[in-house]
Protein backbone atom coordinates (compact mmCIF):
# COMPACT_ATOMS: atom_id res chain seq x y z
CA UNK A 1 112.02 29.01 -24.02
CA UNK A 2 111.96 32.37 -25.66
CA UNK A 3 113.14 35.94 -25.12
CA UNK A 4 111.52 36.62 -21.70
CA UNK A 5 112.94 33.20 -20.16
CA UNK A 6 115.54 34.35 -17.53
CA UNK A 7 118.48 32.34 -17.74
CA UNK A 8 121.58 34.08 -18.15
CA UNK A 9 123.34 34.04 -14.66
CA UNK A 10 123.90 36.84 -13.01
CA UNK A 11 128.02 35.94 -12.74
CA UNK A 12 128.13 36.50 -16.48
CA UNK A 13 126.13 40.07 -15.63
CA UNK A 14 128.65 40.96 -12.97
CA UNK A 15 131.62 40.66 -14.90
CA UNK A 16 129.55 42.61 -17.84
CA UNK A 17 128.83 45.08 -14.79
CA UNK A 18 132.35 45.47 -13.57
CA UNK A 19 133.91 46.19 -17.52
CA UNK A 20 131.55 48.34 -17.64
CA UNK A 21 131.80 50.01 -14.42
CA UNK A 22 135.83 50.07 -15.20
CA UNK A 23 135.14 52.23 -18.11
CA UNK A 24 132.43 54.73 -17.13
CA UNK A 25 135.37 55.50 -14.03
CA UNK A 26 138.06 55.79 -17.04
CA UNK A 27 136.12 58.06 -19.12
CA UNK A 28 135.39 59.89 -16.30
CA UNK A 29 131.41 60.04 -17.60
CA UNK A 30 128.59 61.62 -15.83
CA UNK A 31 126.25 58.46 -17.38
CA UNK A 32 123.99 58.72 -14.35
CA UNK A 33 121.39 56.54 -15.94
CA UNK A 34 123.87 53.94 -16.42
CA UNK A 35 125.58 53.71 -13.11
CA UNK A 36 121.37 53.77 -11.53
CA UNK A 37 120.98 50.86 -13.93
CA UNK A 38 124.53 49.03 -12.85
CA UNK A 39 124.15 49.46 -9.15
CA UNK A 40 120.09 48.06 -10.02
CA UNK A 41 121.76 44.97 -11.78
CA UNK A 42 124.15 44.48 -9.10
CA UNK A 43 121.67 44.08 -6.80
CA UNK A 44 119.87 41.73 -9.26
CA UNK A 45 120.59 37.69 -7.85
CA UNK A 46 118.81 36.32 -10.24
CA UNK A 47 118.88 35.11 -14.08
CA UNK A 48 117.81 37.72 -16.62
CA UNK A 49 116.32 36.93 -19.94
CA UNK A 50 117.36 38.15 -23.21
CA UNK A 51 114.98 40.88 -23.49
CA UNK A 52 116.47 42.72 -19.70
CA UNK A 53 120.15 42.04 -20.61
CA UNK A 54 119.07 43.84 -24.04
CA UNK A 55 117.67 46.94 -22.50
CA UNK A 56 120.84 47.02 -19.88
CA UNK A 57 123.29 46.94 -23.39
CA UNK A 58 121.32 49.21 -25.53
CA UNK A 59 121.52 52.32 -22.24
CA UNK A 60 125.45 50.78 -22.35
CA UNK A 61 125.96 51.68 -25.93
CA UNK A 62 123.97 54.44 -25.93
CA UNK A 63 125.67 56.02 -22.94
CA UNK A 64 129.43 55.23 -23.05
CA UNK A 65 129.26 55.77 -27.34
CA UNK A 66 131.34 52.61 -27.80
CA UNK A 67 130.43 50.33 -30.66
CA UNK A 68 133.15 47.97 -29.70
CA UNK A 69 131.64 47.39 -26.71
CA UNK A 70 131.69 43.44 -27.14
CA UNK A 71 134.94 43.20 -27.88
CA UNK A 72 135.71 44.99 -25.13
CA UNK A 73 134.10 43.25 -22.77
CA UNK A 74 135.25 39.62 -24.55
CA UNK A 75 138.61 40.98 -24.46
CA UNK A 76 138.68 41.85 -19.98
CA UNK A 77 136.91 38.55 -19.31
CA UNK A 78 139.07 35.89 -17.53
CA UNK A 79 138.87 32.13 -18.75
CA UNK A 80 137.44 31.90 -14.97
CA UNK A 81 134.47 33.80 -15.60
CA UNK A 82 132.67 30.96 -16.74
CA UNK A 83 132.84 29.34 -13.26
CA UNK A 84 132.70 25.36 -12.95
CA UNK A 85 133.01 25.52 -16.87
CA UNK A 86 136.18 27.20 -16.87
CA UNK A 87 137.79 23.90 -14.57
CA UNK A 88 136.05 21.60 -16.88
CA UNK A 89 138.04 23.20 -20.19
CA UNK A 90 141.75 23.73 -18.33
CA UNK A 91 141.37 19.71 -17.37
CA UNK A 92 140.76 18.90 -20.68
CA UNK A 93 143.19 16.41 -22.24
CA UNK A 94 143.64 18.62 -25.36
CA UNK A 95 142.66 22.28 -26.66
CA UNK A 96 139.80 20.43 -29.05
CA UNK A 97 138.87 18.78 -25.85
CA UNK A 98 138.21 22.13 -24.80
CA UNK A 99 136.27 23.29 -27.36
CA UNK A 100 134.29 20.41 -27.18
CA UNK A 101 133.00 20.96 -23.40
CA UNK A 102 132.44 24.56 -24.39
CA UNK A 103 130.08 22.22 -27.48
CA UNK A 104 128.38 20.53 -24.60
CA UNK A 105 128.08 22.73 -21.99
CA UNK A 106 126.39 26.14 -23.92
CA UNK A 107 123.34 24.68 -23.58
CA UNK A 108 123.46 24.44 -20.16
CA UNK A 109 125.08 28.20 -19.63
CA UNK A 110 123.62 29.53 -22.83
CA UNK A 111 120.59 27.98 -24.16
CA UNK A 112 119.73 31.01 -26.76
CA UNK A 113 122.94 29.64 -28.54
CA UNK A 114 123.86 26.21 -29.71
CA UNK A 115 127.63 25.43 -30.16
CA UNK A 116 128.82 22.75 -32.50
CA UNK A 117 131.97 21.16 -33.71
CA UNK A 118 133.03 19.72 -37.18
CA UNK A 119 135.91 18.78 -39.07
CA UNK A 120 136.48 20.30 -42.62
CA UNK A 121 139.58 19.12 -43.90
CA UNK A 122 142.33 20.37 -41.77
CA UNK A 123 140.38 22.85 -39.48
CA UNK A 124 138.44 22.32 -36.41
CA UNK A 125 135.42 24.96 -36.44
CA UNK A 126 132.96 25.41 -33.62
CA UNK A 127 130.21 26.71 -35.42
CA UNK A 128 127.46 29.21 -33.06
CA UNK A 129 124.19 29.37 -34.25
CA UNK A 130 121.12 31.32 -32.55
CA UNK A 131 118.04 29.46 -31.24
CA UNK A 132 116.73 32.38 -30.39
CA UNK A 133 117.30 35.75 -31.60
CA UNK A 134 119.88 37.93 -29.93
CA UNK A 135 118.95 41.04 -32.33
CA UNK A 136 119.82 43.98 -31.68
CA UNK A 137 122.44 42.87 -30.32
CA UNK A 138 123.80 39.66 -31.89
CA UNK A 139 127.19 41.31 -32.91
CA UNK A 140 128.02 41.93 -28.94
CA UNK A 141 127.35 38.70 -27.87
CA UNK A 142 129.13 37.14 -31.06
CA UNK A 143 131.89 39.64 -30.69
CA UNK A 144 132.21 38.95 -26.70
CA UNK A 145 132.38 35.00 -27.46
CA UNK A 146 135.32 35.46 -30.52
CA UNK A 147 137.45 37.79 -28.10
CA UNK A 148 137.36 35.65 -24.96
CA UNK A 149 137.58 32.21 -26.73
CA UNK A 150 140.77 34.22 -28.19
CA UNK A 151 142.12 35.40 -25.11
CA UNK A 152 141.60 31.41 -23.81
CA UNK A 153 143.48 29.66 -26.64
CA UNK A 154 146.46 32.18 -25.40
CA UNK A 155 146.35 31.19 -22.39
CA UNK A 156 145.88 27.72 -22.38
CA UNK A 157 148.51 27.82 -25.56
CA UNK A 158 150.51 30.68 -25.88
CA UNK A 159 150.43 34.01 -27.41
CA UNK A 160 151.99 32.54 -30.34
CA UNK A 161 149.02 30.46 -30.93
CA UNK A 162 146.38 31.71 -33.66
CA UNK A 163 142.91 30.72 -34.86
CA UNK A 164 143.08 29.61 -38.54
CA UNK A 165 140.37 32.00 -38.56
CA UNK A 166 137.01 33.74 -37.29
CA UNK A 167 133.94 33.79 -39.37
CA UNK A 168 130.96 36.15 -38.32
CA UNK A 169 127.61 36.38 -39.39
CA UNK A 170 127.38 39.97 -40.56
CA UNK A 171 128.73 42.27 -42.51
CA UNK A 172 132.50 44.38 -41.39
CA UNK A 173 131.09 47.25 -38.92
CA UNK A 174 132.45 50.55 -39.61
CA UNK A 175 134.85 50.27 -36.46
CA UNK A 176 136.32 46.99 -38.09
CA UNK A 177 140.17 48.37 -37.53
CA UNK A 178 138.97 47.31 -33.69
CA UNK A 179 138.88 43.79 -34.93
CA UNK A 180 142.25 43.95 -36.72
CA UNK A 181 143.33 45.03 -33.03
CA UNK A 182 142.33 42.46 -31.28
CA UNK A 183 142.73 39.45 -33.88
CA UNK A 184 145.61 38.40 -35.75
CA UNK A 185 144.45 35.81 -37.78
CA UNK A 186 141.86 35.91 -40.94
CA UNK A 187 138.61 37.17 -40.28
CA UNK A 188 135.50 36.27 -42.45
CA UNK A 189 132.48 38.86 -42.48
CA UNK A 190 129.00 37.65 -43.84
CA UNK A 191 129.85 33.82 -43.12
CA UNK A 192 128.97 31.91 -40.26
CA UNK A 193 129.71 32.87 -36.59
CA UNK A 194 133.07 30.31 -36.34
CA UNK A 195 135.45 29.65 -34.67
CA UNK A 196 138.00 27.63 -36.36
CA UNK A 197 141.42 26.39 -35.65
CA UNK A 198 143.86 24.00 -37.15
CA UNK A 199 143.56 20.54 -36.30
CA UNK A 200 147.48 20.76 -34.94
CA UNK A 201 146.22 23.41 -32.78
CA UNK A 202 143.22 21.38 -31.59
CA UNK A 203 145.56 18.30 -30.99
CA UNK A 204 147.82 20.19 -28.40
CA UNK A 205 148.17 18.86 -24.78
CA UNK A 206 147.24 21.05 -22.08
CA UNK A 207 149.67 21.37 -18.84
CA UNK A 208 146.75 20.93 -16.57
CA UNK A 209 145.04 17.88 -17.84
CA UNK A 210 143.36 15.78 -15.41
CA UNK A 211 140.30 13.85 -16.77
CA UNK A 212 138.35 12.83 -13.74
CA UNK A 213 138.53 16.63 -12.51
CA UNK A 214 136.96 17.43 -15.98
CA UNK A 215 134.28 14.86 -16.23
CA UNK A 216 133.49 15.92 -12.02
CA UNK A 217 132.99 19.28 -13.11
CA UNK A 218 130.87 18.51 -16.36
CA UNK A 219 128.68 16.08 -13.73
CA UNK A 220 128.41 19.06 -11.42
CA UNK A 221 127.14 21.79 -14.04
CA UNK A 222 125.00 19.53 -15.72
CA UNK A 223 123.05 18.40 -12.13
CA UNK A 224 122.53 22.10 -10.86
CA UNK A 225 120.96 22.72 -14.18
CA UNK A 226 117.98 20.15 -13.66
CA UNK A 227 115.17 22.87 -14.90
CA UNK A 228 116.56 23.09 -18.16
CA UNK A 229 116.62 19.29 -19.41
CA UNK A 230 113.13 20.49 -20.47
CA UNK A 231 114.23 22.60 -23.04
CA UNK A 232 116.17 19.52 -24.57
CA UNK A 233 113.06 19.03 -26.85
CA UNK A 234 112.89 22.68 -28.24
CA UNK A 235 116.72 22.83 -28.72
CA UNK A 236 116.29 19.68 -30.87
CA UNK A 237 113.48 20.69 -33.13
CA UNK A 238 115.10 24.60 -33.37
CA UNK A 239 118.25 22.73 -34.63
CA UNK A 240 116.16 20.58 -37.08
CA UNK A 241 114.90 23.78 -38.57
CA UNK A 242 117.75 25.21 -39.09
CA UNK A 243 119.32 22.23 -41.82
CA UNK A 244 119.08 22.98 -44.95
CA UNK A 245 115.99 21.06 -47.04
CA UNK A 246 112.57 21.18 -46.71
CA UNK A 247 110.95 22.46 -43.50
CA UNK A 248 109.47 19.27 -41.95
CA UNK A 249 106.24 18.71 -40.97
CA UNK A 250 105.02 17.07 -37.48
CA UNK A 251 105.61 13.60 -38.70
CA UNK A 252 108.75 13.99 -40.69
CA UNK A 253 110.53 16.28 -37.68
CA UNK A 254 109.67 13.38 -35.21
CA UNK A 255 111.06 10.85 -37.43
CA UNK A 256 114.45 12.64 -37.45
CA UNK A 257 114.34 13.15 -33.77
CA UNK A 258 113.76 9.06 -33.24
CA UNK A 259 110.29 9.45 -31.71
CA UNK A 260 106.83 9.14 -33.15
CA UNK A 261 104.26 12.01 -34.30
CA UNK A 262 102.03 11.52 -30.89
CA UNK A 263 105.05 11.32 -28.38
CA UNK A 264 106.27 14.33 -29.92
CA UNK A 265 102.88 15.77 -30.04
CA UNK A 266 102.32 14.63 -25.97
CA UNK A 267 106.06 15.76 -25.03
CA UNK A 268 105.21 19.38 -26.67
CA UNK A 269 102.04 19.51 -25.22
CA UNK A 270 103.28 19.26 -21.82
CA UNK A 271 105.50 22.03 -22.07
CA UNK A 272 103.06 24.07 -22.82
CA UNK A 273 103.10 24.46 -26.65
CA UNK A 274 102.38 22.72 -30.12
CA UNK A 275 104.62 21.78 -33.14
CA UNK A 276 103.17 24.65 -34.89
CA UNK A 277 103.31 26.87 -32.34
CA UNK A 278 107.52 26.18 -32.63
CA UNK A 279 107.44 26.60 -36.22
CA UNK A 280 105.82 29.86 -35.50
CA UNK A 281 108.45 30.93 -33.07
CA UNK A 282 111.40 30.06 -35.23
CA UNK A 283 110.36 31.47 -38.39
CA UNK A 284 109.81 35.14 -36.40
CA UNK A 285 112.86 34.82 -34.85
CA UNK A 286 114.64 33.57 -37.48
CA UNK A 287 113.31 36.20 -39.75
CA UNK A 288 114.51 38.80 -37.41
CA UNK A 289 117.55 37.79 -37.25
CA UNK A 290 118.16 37.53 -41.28
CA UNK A 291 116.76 40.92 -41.95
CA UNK A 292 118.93 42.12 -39.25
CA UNK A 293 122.11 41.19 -40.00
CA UNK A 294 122.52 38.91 -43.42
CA UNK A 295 120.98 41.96 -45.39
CA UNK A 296 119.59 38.91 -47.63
CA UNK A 297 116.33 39.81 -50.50
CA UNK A 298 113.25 39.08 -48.99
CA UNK A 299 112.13 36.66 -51.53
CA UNK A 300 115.49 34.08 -50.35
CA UNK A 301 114.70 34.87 -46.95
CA UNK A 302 111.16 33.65 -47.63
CA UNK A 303 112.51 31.03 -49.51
CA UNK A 304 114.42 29.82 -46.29
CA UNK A 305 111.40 30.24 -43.94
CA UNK A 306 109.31 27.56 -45.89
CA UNK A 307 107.31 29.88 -47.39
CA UNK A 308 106.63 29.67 -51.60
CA UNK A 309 106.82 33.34 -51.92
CA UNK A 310 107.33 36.76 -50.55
CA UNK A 311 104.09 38.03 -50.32
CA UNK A 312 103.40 35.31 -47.84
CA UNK A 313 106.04 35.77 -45.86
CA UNK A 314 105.29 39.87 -45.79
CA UNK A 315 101.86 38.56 -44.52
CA UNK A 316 103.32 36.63 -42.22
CA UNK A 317 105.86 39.04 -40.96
CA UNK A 318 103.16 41.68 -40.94
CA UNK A 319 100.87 39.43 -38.74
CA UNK A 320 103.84 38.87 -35.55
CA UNK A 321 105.95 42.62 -35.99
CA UNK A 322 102.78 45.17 -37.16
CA UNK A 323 105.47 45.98 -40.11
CA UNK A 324 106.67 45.01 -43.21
CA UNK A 325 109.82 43.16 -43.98
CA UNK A 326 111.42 45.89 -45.46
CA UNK A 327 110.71 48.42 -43.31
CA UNK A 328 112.13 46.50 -40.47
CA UNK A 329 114.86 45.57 -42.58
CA UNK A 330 115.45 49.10 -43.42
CA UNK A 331 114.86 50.45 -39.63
CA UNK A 332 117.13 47.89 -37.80
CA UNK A 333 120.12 47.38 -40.75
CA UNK A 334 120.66 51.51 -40.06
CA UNK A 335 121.06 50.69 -36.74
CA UNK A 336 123.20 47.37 -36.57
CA UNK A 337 125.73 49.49 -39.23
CA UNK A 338 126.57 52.56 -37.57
């Protein structure tokens, strides 16, 4: 899987299609290249990949001059946007239960992100990571997530109901009073994307529990999805990357995925790919995504790439982008900040 994979379902583009629409007919815009490009998406029925749904938010932003865009969106979608998912959370026993089927289920519905739940002391945080790079437009799809998993704990909760906080992965955008709109709980910039709430919160009932309509719909999403058990294997080692230590070689990752060196070898293989080859595709993408939005040296960003110095990451960098780390550091970070 990688940028050009088409996955995201075209129900998630059509309610990104009809915000948009809503506010191109507010501002009372001329944006003729984006309402071509919205009435081309509409009659789009299939998945997009990263790289189309890209293009279709960069003419967004660039047309409607709206940096808040994400939140925006986040903010208008219904907890019934997310289809069969959206029955599987409201059946949930409790409000962690539904964070934990939106844990299991991204995945499925979002395989460039992984979602995962831990306890630290008395918070529940569902920590999103990228498996593959969202850049240039991480914040929106970070920023859509926070908003609408907000908007969902009120109303499976209550208005009166507040994260314990919201972490994101980048630094406070200039338009940052827009978050202090939407959220009323702490915010953390230059963290990790989080979402965390207390474990009183995560303990609460819900009024429409009903456990064998949850696990029904869980068993539905996960058998119209056969195509992407394939994927499993990539997921796995792109998590395994990401821990902190040493960056494993072939033998060591398959140890800590409970296989042997040649099964993993054979399973890769037959996808189409090579251990290296993944190692490869993480460390661009991964690289990417630090100089994009972390704003980290280039000599810890090496560090945290596996590589024993900068000038071989540079080389490295140089090889995949035709540029140097700094000057796509430089020439993206403008961008991402305005």
């Amino acid at each position: 899987m990688d940028r050009t994979t088409a996955f995201i379902q075209p129900g998630y583009i059509d309610e990104i299609i009809a915000v948009i629409e809503q506010l191109v007919d507010d501002a009372a815009m001329p944006a003729i290249d984006l309402k071509q490009e919205l009435a081309r998406q509409k009659r789009h029925t299939t998945p997009l990949s990263i790289n189309e749904a890209n293009r279709f938010l960069s003419l967004a932003y660039e047309q409607l001059a709206m940096p808040h865009l994400g939140l925006v969106i986040g903010t208008r979608w219904s907890l019934m946007c997310h289809g069969l998912a959206s029955m599987a959370a409201m059946t949930q026993e409790t409000y962690g239960g539904s964070l934990a089927i939106a844990s299991r289920l991204c995945d499925q519905l979002f395989p460039a992100l992984s979602m995962e739940l831990s306890t630290q002391k008395d918070v529940l945080e569902l920590r999103i990571t990228e498996n593959l790079s969202l850049a240039p437009h991480t914040r929106f799809y970070i920023e859509a997530i926070h908003s609408n998993f907000y908007n969902i704990l009120h109303y499976l909760l209550g208005p009166d109901v507040e994260p314990a906080y919201l972490g994101f992965s980048y630094s406070a955008p200039s338009y940052d009073h827009y978050y202090k709109r939407v959220f009323r709980c702490p915010l953390r910039f230059n963290h990790e994307n989080i979402f965390a709430v207390n474990l009183a919160t995560a303990k609460r009932p819900l009024l429409l529990a009903n456990i064998q309509a949850a696990h029904l719909a869980e068993k539905t999403i996960m058998e119209s999805q056969p195509g992407r058990n394939e994927n499993t294997l990539i997921r796995d080692l792109r998590k395994l990357f990401q821990s902190r230590g040493p960056f494993p070689d072939l033998t060591m990752a398959a140890q800590n995925l409970g296989i042997n060196a040649r099964t993993l070898h054979r399973r890769l293989q037959s996808l189409g790919t090579n251990y290296l080859n993944e190692v490869e595709n993480y460390r661009k993408e991964r690289a990417c995504e630090l100089l994009s939005h972390r704003q980290l040296p280039i000599t810890e960003i090496a560090l945290q790439l596996g590589y024993f110095d900068s000038a071989a990451f540079s080389k490295a960098f140089k090889k995949w982008t035709g540029e140097s780390p700094r000057s796509y550091q430089k020439r993206l970070v403008a961008d991402i900040c305005e």
